[in-house]
C-alpha atoms as a PDB file:
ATOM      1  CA  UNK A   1      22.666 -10.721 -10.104  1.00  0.00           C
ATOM      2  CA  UNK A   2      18.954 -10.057  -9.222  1.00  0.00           C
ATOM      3  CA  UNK A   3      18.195  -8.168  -6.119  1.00  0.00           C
ATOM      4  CA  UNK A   4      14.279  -8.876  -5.647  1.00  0.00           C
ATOM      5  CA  UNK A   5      12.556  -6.460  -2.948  1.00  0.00           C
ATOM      6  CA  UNK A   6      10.338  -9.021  -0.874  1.00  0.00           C
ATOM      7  CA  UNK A   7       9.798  -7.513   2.119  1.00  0.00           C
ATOM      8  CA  UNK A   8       9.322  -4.023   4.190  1.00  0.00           C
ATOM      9  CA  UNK A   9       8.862  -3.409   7.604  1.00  0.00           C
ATOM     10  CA  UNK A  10       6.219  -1.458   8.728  1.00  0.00           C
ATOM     11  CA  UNK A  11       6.289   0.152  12.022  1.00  0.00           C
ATOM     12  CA  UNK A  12       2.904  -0.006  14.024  1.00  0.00           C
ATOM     13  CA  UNK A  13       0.865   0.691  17.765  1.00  0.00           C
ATOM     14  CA  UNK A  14      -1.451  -2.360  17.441  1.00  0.00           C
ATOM     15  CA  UNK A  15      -0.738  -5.292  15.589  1.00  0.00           C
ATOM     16  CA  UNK A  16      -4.282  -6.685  15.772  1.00  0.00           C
ATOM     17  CA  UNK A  17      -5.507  -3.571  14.395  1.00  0.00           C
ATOM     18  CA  UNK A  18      -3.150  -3.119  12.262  1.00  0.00           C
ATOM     19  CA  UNK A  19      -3.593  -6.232  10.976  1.00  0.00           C
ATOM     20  CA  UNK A  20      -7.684  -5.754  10.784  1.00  0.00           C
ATOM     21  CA  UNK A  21      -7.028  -3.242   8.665  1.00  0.00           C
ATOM     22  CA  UNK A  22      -4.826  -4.641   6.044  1.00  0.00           C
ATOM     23  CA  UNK A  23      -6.701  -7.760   5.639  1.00  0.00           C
ATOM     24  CA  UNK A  24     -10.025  -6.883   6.510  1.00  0.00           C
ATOM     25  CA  UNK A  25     -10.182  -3.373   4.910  1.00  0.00           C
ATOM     26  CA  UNK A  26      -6.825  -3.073   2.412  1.00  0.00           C
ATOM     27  CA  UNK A  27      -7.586  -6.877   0.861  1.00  0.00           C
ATOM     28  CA  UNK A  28      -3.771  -7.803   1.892  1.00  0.00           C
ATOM     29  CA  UNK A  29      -3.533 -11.511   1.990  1.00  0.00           C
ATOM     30  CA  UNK A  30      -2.380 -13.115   5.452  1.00  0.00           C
ATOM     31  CA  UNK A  31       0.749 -15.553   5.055  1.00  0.00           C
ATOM     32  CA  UNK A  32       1.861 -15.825   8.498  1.00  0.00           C
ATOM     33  CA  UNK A  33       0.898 -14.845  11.719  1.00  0.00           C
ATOM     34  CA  UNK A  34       3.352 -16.033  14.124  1.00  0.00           C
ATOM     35  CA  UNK A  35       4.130 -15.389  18.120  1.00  0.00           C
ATOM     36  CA  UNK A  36       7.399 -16.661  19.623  1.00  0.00           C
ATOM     37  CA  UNK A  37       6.960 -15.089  22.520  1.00  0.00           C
ATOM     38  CA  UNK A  38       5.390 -12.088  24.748  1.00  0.00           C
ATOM     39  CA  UNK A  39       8.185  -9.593  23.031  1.00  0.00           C
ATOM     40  CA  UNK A  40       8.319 -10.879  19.467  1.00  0.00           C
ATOM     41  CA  UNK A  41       5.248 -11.461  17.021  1.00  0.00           C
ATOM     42  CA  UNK A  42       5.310 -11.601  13.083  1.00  0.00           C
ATOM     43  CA  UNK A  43       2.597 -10.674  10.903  1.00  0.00           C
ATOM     44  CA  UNK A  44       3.265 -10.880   6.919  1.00  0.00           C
ATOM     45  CA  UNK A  45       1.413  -9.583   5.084  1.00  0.00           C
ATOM     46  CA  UNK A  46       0.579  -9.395   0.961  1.00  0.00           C
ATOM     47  CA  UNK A  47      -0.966  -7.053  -1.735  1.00  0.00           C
ATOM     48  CA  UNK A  48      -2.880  -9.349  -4.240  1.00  0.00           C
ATOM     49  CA  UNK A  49      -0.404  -9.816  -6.888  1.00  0.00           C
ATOM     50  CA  UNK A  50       2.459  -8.874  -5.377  1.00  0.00           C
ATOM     51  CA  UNK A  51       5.604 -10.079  -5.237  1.00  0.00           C
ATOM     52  CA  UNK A  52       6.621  -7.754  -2.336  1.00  0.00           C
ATOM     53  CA  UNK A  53       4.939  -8.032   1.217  1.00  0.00           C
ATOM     54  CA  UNK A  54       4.711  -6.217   4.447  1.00  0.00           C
ATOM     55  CA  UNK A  55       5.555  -7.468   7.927  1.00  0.00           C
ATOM     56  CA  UNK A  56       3.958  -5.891  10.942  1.00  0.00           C
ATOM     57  CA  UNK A  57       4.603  -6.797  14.542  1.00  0.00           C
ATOM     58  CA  UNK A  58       5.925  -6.871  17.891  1.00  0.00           C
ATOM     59  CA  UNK A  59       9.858  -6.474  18.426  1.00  0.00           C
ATOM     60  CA  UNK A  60      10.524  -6.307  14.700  1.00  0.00           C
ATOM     61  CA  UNK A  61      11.699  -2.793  14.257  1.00  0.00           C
ATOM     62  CA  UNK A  62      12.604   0.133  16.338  1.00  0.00           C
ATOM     63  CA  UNK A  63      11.027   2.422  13.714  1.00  0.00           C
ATOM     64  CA  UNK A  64       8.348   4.772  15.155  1.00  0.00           C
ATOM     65  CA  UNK A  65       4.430   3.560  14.298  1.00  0.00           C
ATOM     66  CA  UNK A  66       3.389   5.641  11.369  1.00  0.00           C
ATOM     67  CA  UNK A  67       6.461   7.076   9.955  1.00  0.00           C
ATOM     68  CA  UNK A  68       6.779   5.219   6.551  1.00  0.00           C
ATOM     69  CA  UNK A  69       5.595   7.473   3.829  1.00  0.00           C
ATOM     70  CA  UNK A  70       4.803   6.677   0.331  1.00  0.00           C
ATOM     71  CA  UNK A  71       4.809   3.200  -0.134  1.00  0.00           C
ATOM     72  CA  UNK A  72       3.578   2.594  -3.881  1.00  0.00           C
ATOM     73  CA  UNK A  73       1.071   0.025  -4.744  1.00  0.00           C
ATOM     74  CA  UNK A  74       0.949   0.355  -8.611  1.00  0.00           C
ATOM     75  CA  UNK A  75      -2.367  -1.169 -10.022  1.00  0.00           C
ATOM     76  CA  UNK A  76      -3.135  -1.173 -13.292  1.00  0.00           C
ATOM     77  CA  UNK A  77      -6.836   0.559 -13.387  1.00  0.00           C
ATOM     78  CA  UNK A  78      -6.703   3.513 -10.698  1.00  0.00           C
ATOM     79  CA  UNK A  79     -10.385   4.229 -10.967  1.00  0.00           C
ATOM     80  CA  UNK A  80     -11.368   0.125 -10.159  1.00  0.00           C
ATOM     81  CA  UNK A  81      -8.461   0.440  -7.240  1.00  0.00           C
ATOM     82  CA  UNK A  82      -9.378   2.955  -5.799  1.00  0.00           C
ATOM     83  CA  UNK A  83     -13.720   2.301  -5.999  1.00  0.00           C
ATOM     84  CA  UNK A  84     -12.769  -1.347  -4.277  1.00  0.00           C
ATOM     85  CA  UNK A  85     -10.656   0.080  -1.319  1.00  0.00           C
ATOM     86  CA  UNK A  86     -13.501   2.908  -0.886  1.00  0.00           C
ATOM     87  CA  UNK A  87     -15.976  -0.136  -0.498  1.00  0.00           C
ATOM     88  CA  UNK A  88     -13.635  -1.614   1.814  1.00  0.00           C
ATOM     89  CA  UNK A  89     -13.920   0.928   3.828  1.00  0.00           C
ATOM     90  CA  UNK A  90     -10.467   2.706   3.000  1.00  0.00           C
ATOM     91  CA  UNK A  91     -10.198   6.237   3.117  1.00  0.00           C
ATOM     92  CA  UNK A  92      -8.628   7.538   0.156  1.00  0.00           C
ATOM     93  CA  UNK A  93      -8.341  10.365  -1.608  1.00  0.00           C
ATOM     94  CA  UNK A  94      -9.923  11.758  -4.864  1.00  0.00           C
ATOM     95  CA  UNK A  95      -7.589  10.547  -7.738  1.00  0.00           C
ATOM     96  CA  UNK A  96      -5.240  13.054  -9.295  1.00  0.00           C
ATOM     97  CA  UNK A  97      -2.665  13.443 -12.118  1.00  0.00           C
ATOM     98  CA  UNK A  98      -0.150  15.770 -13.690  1.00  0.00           C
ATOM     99  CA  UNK A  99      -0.475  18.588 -16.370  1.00  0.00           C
ATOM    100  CA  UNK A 100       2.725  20.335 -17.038  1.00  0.00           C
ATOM    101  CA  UNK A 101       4.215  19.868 -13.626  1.00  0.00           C
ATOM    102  CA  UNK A 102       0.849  21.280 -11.860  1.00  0.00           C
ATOM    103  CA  UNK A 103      -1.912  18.803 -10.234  1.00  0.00           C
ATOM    104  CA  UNK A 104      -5.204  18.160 -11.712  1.00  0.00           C
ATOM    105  CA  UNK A 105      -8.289  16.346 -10.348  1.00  0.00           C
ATOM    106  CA  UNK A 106      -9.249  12.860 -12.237  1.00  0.00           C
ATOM    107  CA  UNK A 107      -6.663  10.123 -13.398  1.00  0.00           C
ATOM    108  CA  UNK A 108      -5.190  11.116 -16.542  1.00  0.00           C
ATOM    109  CA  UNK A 109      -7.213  11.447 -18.877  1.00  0.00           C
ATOM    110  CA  UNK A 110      -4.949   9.374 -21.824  1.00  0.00           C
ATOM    111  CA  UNK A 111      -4.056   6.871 -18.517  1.00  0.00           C
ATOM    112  CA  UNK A 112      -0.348   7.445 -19.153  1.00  0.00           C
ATOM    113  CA  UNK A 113       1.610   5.235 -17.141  1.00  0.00           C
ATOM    114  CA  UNK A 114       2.858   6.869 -13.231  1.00  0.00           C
ATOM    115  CA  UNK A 115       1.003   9.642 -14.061  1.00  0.00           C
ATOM    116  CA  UNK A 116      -2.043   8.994 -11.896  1.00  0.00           C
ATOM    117  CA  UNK A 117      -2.185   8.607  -8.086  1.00  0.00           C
ATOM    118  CA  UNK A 118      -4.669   8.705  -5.068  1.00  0.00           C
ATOM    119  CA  UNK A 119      -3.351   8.115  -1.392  1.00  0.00           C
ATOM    120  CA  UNK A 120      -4.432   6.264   1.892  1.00  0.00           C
ATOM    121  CA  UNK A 121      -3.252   5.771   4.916  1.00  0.00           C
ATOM    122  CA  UNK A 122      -3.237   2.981   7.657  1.00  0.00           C
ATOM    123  CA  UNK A 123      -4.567   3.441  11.249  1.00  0.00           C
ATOM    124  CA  UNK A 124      -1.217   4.130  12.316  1.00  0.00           C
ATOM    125  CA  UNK A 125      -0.446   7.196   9.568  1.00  0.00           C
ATOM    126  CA  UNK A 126       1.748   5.002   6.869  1.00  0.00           C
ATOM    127  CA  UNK A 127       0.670   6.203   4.198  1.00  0.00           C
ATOM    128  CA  UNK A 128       0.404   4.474   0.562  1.00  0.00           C
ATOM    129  CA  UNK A 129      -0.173   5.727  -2.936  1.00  0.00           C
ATOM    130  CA  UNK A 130      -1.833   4.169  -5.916  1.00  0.00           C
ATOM    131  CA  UNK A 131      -0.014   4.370  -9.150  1.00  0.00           C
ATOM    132  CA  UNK A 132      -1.596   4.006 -12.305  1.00  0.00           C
ATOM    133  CA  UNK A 133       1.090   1.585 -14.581  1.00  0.00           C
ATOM    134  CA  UNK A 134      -0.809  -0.265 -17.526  1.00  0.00           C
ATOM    135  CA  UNK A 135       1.728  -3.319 -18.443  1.00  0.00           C
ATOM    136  CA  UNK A 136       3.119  -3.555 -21.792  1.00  0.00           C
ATOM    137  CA  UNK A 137       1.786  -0.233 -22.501  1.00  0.00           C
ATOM    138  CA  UNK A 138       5.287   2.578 -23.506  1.00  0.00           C
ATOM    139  CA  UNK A 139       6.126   5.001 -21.166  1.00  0.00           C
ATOM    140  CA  UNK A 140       4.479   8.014 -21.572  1.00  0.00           C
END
């Protein structure tokens, strides 16, 4: 049995802004944007190439705005991920990696797979990380 991941809820003040932000800034592509009523609105939302999306909105979750922490986008160049999202207009933060259990500045510098990250956040305070994995390349 296959239990696919498809979509999160993420907790948020504005949905408009919110929703500026992850199309307009993050690059998420729009799939539905729908309004049943005064109480209930449903904005989904998707990274470019993933399978997984996010849904923001009104009277989808009781969760407070800004409380989900560490959602991972994985992407397979760091450096190219995070230079487009800067460009965008995303604040997000130097690139780092692990030596021996200890942080140092840069991506790795052998690009191991999930050993490189660099974090943003969304107007509400989710925040997100970028995870280098290079496909097909072993585990490191």
């Amino acid at each position: 049995m296959d239990y696919k991941l498809e979509l999160v809820l993420l907790p948020v003040a504005d949905v408009d802004r919110a929703k500026d932000f992850y199309v307009g800034k993050a690059g998420f592509n729009l799939d539905v944007d729908h309004q049943a009523s005064d109480e209930f609105r449903v904005v989904q939302l998707t990274p470019p190439g993933s399978a997984c999306s996010i849904t923001i909105g009104k009277g989808i979750t009781d969760a407070t705005p800004g409380s989900v922490r560490g959602l991972h986008l994985v992407v397979s160049d760091i450096e190219a991920a995070r230079a487009e999202l800067v460009e965008r207009g995303v604040g997000v933060s130097q690139i780092r990696h692990f030596v021996s259990g200890k942080w140092e500045p840069g991506p790795d510098p052998e690009h191991r797979n999930y050993n490189s990250f660099a974090d943003f956040c969304d107007p509400d305070g989710n925040t997100w990380v970028l995870q280098e994995v290079r496909r097909g390349e072993p585990m490191s």
